[in-house]
Protein backbone atom coordinates (compact mmCIF):
# COMPACT_ATOMS: atom_id res chain seq x y z
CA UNK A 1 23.62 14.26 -55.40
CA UNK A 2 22.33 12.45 -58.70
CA UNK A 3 20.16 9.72 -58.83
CA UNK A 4 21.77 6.48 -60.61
CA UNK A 5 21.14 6.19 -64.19
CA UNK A 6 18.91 3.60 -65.61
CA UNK A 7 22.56 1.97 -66.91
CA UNK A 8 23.88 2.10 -64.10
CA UNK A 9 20.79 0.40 -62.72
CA UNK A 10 20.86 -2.42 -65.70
CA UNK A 11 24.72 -3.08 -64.57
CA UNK A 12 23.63 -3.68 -60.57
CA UNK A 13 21.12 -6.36 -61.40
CA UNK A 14 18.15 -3.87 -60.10
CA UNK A 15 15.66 -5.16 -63.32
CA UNK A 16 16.07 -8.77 -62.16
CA UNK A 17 13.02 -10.10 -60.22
CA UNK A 18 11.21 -13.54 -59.22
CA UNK A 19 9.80 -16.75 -61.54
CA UNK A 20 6.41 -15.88 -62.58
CA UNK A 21 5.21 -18.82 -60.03
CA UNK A 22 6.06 -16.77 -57.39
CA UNK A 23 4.69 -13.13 -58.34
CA UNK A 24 2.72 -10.89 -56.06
CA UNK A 25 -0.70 -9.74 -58.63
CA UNK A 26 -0.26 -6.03 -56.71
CA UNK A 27 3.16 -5.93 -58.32
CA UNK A 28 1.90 -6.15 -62.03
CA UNK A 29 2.26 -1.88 -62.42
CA UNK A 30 6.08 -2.03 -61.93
CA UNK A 31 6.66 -5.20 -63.65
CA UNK A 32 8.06 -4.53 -67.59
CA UNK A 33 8.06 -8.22 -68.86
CA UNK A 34 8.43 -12.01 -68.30
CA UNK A 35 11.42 -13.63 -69.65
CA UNK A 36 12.57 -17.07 -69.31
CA UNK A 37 9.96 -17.58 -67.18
CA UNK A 38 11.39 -14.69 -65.10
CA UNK A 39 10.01 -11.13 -64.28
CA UNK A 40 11.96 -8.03 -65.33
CA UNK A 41 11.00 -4.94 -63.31
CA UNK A 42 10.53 -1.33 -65.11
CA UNK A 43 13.41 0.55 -64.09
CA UNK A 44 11.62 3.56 -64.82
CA UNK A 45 9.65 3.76 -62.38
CA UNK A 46 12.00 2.05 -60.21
CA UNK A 47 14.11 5.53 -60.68
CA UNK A 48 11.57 7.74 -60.05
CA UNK A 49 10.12 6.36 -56.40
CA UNK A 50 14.02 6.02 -55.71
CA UNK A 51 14.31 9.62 -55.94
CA UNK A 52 10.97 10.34 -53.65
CA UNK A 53 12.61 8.42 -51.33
CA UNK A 54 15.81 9.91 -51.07
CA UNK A 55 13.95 13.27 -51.06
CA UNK A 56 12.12 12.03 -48.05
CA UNK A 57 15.44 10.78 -46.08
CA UNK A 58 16.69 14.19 -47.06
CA UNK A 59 13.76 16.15 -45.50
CA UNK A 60 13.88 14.05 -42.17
CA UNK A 61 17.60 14.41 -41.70
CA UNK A 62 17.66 18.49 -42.38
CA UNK A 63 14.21 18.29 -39.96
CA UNK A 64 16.57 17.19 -37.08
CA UNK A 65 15.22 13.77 -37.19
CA UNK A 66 17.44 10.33 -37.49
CA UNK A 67 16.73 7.05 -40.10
CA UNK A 68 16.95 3.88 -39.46
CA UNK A 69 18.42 0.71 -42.01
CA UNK A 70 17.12 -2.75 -41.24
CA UNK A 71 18.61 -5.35 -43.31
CA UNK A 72 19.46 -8.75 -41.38
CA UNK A 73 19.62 -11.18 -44.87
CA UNK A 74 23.30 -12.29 -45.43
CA UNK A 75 23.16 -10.43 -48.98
CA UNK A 76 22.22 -6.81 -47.42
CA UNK A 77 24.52 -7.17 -44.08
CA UNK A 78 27.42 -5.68 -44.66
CA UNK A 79 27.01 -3.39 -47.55
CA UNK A 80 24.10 -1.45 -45.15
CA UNK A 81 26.04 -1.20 -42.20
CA UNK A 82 28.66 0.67 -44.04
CA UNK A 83 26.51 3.06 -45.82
CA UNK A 84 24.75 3.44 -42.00
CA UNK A 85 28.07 4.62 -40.23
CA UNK A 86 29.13 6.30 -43.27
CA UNK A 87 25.90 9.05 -43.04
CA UNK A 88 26.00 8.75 -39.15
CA UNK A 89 22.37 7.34 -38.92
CA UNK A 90 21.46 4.36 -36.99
CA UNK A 91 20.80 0.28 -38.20
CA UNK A 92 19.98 -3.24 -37.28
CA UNK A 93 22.07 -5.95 -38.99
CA UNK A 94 21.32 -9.06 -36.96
CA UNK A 95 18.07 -9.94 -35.52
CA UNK A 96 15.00 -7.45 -34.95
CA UNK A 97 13.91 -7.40 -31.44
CA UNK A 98 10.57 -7.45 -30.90
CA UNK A 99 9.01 -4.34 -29.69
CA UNK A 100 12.45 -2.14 -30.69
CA UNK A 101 9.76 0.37 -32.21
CA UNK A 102 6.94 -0.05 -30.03
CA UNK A 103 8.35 -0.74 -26.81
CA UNK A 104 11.55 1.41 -27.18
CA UNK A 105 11.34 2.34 -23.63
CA UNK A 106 12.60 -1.54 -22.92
CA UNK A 107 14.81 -1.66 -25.67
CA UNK A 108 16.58 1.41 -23.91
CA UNK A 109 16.84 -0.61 -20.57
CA UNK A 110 18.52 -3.18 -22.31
CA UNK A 111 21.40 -0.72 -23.65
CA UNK A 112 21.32 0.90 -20.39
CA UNK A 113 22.40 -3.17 -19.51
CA UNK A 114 25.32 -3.27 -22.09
CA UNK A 115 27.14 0.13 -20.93
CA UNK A 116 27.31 -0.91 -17.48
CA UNK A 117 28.57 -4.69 -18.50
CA UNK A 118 31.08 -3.27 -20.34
CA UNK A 119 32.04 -0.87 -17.11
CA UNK A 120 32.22 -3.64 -15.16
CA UNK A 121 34.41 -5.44 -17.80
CA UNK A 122 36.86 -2.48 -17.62
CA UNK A 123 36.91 -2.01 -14.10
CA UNK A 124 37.23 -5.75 -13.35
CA UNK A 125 34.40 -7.92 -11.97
CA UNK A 126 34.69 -8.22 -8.12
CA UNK A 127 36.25 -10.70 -6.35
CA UNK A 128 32.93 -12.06 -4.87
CA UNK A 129 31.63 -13.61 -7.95
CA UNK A 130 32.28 -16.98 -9.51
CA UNK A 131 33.76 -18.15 -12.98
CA UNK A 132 30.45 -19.50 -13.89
CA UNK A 133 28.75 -15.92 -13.46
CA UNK A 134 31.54 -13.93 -14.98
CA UNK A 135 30.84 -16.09 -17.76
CA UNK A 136 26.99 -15.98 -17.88
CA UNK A 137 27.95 -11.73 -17.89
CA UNK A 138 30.32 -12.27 -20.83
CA UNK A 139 27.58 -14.38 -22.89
CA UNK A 140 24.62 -11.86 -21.93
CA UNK A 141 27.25 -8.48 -23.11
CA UNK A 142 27.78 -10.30 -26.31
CA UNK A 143 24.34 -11.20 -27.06
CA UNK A 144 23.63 -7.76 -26.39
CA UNK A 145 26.25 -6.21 -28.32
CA UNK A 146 25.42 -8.19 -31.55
CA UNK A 147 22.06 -6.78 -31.16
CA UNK A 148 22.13 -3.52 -30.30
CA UNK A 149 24.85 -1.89 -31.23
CA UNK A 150 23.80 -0.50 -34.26
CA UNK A 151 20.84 1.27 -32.15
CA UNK A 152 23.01 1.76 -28.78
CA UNK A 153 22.98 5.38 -29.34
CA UNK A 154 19.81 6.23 -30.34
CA UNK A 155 17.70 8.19 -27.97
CA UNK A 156 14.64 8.39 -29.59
CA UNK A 157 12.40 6.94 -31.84
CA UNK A 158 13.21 7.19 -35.84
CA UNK A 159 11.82 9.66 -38.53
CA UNK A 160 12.03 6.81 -41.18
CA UNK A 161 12.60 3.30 -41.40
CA UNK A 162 14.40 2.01 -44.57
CA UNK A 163 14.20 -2.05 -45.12
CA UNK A 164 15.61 -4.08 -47.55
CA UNK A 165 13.08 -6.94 -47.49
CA UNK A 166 9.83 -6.14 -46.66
CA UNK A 167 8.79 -10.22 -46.64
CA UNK A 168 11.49 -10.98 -43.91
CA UNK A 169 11.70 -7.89 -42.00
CA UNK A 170 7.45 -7.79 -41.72
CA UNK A 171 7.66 -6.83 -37.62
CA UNK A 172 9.61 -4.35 -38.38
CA UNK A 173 7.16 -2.75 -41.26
CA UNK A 174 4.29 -3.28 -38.88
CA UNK A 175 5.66 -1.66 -35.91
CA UNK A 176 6.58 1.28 -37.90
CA UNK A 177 2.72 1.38 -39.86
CA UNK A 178 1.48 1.34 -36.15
CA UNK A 179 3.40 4.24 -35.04
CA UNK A 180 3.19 6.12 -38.26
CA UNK A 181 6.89 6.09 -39.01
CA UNK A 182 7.60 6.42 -42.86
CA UNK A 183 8.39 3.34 -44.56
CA UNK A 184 11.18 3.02 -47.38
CA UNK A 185 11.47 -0.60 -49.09
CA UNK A 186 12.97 -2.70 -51.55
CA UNK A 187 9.78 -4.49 -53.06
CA UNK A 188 10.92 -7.66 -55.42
CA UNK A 189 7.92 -9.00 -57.76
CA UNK A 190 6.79 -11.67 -54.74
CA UNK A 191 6.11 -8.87 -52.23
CA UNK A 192 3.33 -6.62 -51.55
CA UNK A 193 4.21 -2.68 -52.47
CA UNK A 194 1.03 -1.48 -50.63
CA UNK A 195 2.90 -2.83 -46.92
CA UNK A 196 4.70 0.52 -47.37
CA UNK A 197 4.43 3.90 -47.73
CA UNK A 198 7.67 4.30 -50.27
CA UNK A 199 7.94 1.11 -52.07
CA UNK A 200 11.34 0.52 -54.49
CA UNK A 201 10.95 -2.12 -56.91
CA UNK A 202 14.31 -3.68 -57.47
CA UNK A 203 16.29 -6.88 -56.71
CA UNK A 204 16.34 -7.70 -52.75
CA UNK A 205 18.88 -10.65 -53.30
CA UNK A 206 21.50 -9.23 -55.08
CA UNK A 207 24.52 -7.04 -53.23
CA UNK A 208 25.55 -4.60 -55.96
CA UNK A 209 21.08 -3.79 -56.05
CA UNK A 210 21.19 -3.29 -52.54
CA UNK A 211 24.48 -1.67 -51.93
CA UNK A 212 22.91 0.91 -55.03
CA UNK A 213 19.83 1.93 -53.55
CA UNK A 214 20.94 1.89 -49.67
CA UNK A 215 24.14 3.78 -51.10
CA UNK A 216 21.85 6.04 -52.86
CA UNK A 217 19.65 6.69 -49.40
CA UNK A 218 22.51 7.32 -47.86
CA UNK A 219 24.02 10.22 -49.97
CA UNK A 220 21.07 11.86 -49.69
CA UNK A 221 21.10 11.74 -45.90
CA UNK A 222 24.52 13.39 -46.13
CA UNK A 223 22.85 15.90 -48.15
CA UNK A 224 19.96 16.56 -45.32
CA UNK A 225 23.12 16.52 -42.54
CA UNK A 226 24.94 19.20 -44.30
CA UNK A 227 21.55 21.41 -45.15
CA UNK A 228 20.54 21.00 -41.40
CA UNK A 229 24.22 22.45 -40.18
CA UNK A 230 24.25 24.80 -43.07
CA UNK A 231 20.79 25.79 -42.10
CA UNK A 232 22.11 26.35 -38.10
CA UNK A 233 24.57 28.31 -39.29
CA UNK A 234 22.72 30.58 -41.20
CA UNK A 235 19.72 30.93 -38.61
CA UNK A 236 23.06 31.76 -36.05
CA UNK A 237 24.08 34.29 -38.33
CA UNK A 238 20.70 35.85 -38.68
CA UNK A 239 20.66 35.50 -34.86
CA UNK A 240 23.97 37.85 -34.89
CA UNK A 241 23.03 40.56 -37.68
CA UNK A 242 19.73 40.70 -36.03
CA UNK A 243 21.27 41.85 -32.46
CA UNK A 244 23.89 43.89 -34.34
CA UNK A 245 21.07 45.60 -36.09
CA UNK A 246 19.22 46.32 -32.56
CA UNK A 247 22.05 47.55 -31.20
CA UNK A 248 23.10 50.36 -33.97
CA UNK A 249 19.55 51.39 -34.67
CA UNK A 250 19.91 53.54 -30.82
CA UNK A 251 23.02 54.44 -32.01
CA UNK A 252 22.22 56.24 -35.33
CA UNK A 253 18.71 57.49 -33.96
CA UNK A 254 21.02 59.24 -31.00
CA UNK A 255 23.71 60.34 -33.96
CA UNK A 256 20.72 61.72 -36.46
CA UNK A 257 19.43 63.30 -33.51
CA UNK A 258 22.63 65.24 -32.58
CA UNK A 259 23.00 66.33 -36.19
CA UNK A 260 19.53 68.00 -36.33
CA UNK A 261 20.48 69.67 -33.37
CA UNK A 262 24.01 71.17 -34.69
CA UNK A 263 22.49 71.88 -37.82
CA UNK A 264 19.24 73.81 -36.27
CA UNK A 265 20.26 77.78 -35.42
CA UNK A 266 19.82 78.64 -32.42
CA UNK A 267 17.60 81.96 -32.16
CA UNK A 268 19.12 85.26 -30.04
CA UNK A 269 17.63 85.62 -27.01
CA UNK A 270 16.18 89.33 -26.10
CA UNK A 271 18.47 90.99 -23.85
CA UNK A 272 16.51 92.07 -20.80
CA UNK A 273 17.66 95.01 -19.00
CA UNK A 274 17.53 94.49 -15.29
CA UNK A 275 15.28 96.38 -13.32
CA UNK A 276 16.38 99.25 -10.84
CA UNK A 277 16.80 98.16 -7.41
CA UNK A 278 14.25 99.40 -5.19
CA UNK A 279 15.39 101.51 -2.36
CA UNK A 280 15.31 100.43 1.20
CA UNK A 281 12.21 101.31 3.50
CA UNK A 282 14.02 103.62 6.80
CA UNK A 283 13.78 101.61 9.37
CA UNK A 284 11.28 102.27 11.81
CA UNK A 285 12.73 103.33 15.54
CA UNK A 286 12.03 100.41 18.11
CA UNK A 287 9.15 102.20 20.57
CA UNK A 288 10.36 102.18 24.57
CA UNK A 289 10.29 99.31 26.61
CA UNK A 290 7.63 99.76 29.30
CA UNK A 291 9.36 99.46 32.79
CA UNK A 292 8.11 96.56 34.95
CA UNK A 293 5.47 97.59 37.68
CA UNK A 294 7.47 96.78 41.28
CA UNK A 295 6.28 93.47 42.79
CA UNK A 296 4.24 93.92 45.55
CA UNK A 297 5.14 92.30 49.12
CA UNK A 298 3.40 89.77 50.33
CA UNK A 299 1.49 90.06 53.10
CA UNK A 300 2.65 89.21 56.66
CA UNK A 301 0.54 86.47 58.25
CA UNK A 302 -1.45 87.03 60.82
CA UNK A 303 -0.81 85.27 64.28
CA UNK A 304 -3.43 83.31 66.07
CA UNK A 305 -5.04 84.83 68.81
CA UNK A 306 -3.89 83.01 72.34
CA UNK A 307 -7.63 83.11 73.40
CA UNK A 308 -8.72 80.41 71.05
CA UNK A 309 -5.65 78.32 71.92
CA UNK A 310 -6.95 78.75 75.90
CA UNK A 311 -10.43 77.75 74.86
CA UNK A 312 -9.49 74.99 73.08
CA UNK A 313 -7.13 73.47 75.64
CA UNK A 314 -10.07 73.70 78.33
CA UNK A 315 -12.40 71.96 75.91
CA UNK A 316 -9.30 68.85 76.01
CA UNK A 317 -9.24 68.97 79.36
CA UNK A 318 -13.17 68.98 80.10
CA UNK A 319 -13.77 65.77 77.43
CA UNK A 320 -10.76 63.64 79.10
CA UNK A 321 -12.34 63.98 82.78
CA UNK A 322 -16.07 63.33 81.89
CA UNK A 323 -15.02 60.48 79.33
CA UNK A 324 -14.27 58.37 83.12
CA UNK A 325 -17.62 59.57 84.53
CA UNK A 326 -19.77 58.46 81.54
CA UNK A 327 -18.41 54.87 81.40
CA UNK A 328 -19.44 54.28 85.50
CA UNK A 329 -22.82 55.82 84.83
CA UNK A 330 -23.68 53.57 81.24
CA UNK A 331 -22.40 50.46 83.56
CA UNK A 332 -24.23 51.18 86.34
CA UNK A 333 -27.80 51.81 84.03
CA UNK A 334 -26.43 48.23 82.60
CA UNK A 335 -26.09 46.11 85.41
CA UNK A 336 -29.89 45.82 87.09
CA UNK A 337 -31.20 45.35 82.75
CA UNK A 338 -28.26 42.20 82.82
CA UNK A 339 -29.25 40.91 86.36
CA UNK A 340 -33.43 40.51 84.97
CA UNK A 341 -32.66 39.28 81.59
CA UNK A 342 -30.99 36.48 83.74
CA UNK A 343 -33.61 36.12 85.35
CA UNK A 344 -35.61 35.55 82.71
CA UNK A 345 -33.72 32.89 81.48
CA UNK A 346 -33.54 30.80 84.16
CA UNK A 347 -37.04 31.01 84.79
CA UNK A 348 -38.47 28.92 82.19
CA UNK A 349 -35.23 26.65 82.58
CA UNK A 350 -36.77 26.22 86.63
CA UNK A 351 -40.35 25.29 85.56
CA UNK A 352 -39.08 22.82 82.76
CA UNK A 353 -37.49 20.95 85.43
CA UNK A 354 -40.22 17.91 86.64
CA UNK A 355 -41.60 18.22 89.92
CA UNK A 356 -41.21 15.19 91.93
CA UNK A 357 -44.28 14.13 93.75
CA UNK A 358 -44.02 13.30 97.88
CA UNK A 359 -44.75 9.69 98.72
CA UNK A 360 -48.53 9.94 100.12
CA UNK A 361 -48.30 8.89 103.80
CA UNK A 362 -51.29 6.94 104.69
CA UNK A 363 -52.11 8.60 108.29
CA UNK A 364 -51.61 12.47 107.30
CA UNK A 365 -53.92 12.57 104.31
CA UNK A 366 -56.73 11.27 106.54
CA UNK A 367 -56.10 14.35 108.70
CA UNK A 368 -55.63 16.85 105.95
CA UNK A 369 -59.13 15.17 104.83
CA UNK A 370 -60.60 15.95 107.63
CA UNK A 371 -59.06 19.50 108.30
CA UNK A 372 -60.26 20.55 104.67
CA UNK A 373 -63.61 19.59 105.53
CA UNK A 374 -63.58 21.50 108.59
CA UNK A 375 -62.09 24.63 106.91
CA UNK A 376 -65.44 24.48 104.20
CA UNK A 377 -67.69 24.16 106.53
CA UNK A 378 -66.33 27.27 108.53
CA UNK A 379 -66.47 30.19 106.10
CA UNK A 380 -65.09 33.24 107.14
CA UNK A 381 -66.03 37.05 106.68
CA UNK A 382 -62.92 38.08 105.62
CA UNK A 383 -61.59 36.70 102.08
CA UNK A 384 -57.92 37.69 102.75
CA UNK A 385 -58.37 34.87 105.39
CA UNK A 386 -59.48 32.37 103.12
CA UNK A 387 -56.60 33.03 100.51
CA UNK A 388 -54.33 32.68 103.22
CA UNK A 389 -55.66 29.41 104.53
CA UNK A 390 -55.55 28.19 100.72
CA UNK A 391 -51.98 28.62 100.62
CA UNK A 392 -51.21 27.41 103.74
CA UNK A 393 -53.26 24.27 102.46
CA UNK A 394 -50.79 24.21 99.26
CA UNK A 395 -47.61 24.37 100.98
CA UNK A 396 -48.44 21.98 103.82
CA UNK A 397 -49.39 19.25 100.62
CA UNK A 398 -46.07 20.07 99.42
């Protein structure tokens, strides 16, 4: 592709800029002269930062990468949008959303929106909803559409940005310096070249200057298209010579080795005589069994003499009749031992008992008195006597 020609550019109108009331001072290096009280912009160097542009477009596209034209001035509308579908890249025609750079994620909810309004408008809306709200769905899908329909496709942020009017389009320029996306503009003499990274002087307001340069972008976005799939190709068909090339280098390593191996003589081998077979030892005679010594016969056993079975029956006979004999003797030596230690028992049980005392009669212990007195007085020779008359003494009391 060839860069216009600086006749080419004089025919579009691209030299034509602002009155001189209206200049930007950082434009003065690409202005050429002031006539009529109008600026006329070196085409020069108009040419040359046209073609680092479209080198840059280039370079994105091959990279993989997509471009996006912004252009929403009446002059720049149309003429953009058909150079856009023409190289397959993306634009915005109509108004510039806020945030379509820097909050894409929300920009890609909203065309998430517009595909499933215009399911629902295929399918039919259900039966459930009113007029009113079938209309309100209408109204939002076409808003919508007229927005984003140059962008509903685009998945992913934009390796370039190319705008037509820097002045009207400045969200856009800022969003893109903020994210670091490569500028392209058309700068006119009352704009400031320094807003982006590839400025363009030339004539914003004129369709054949716009329609030029964004015709010029475009063709070398083509260009990057066709080097990217030419570039696939190629890296496919390295892909494919590469595993041919794997594959035959066994194959002629196994063939060169064969070859050595026919070609190589093989050497004669020594014939070696076999050795003599060695004659069989005789075998040696098996010696004679020894015959088996004859078991000897057990023993008869002996029978018990019938005088120890005597003896042993009188010994039975002897324990059974003094087994009777010793039980009456242990019982008698038992019973007199039970009959005292029963005794004993009820002894202290006796004495435990309280003695009652006899009612004193009045007349008898005057006597007994009396008698007692007698009895001291008289004191006998023999002290068996007195013992006796003691106890007589005691049990008459009682």
């Amino acid at each position: 592709m060839k860069i216009p020609s600086m006749k080419e550019m004089l025919e579009a109108g691209i030299h034509f800029g602002h009155q001189k009331s209206r200049w930007n001072p950082k434009m003065k290096n690409y202005i050429f002269m002031a006539r009529n009280g109008i600026h006329i912009i070196d085409l020069k160097k108009s040419r040359a930062l046209l073609e680092d542009a479209a080198n840059l477009v280039a370079k994105t596209v091959a990279s993989g990468k997509s471009v996006l034209f912004v252009a929403t001035k009446k002059q720049g509308r149309e003429c953009l949008k058909e150079h856009a579908i023409r190289c397959g890249q993306y634009y915005v025609t109509e108004r510039w959303m806020g945030g379509m750079l820097t909050n894409f994620r929300t920009i890609s909810k909203g065309i998430q929106t517009l595909i499933e309004l215009e399911q629902a408008e295929k399918d039919g809306y259900p039966a459930s909803l009113t007029k009113k709200e079938i209309l309100r769905k209408k109204r939002h899908r076409e808003k919508l559409e007229k927005d984003l329909t140059g962008i509903r496709h685009m998945k992913n942020l934009p390796g370039a940005i190319i705008v037509v009017d820097i002045k009207k389009e400045q969200i856009a320029v800022r969003e893109a310096r903020n994210l670091k996306i490569p500028c392209i503009g058309i700068v006119d003499t009352n704009c400031d070249p320094t807003e982006v990274d590839y400025p363009i002087p030339g004539n914003d307001d004129a369709i054949k200057s716009i329609s030029m340069i964004v015709g010029t972008l475009a063709d070398y976005a083509l260009l990057g298209a066709e080097g990217s799939t030419s570039e696939a190709a190629d890296a496919a068909a390295l892909q494919e010579m590469s595993k041919e090339s794997t594959e035959e280098k066994p194959k002629e390593a196994a063939s060169k080795v064969s070859e050595k191996i026919e070609k190589e003589p093989v050497p004669d081998k020594p014939v070696v005589k076999a050795a003599p077979e060695k004659k069989a030892a005789p075998e040696k005679k098996a010696a004679p069994e020894k015959k088996a010594a004859p078991e000897k016969k057990a023993a008869p056993k002996k029978k018990a003499a019938p005088e120890k079975k005597a003896a042993a029956e009188k010994k039975a006979a002897a324990e059974k009749k003094a087994a009777p004999e010793k039980k009456a003797t242990a019982e008698k030596k038992a019973a007199p031992e039970k009959k005292a230690a029963a005794e004993k028992k009820a002894a202290p049980e006796k004495k435990a008992a309280p003695e009652k005392k006899a009612a004193p009669k009045k007349k008898t212990a005057a006597k007994k008195t009396t008698k007692k007195a007698a009895d001291k007085d008289t004191v006998s020779d023999n002290p068996a006597e007195e013992v006796d008359n003691t106890e007589e003494g005691k049990e008459s009391g009682e």
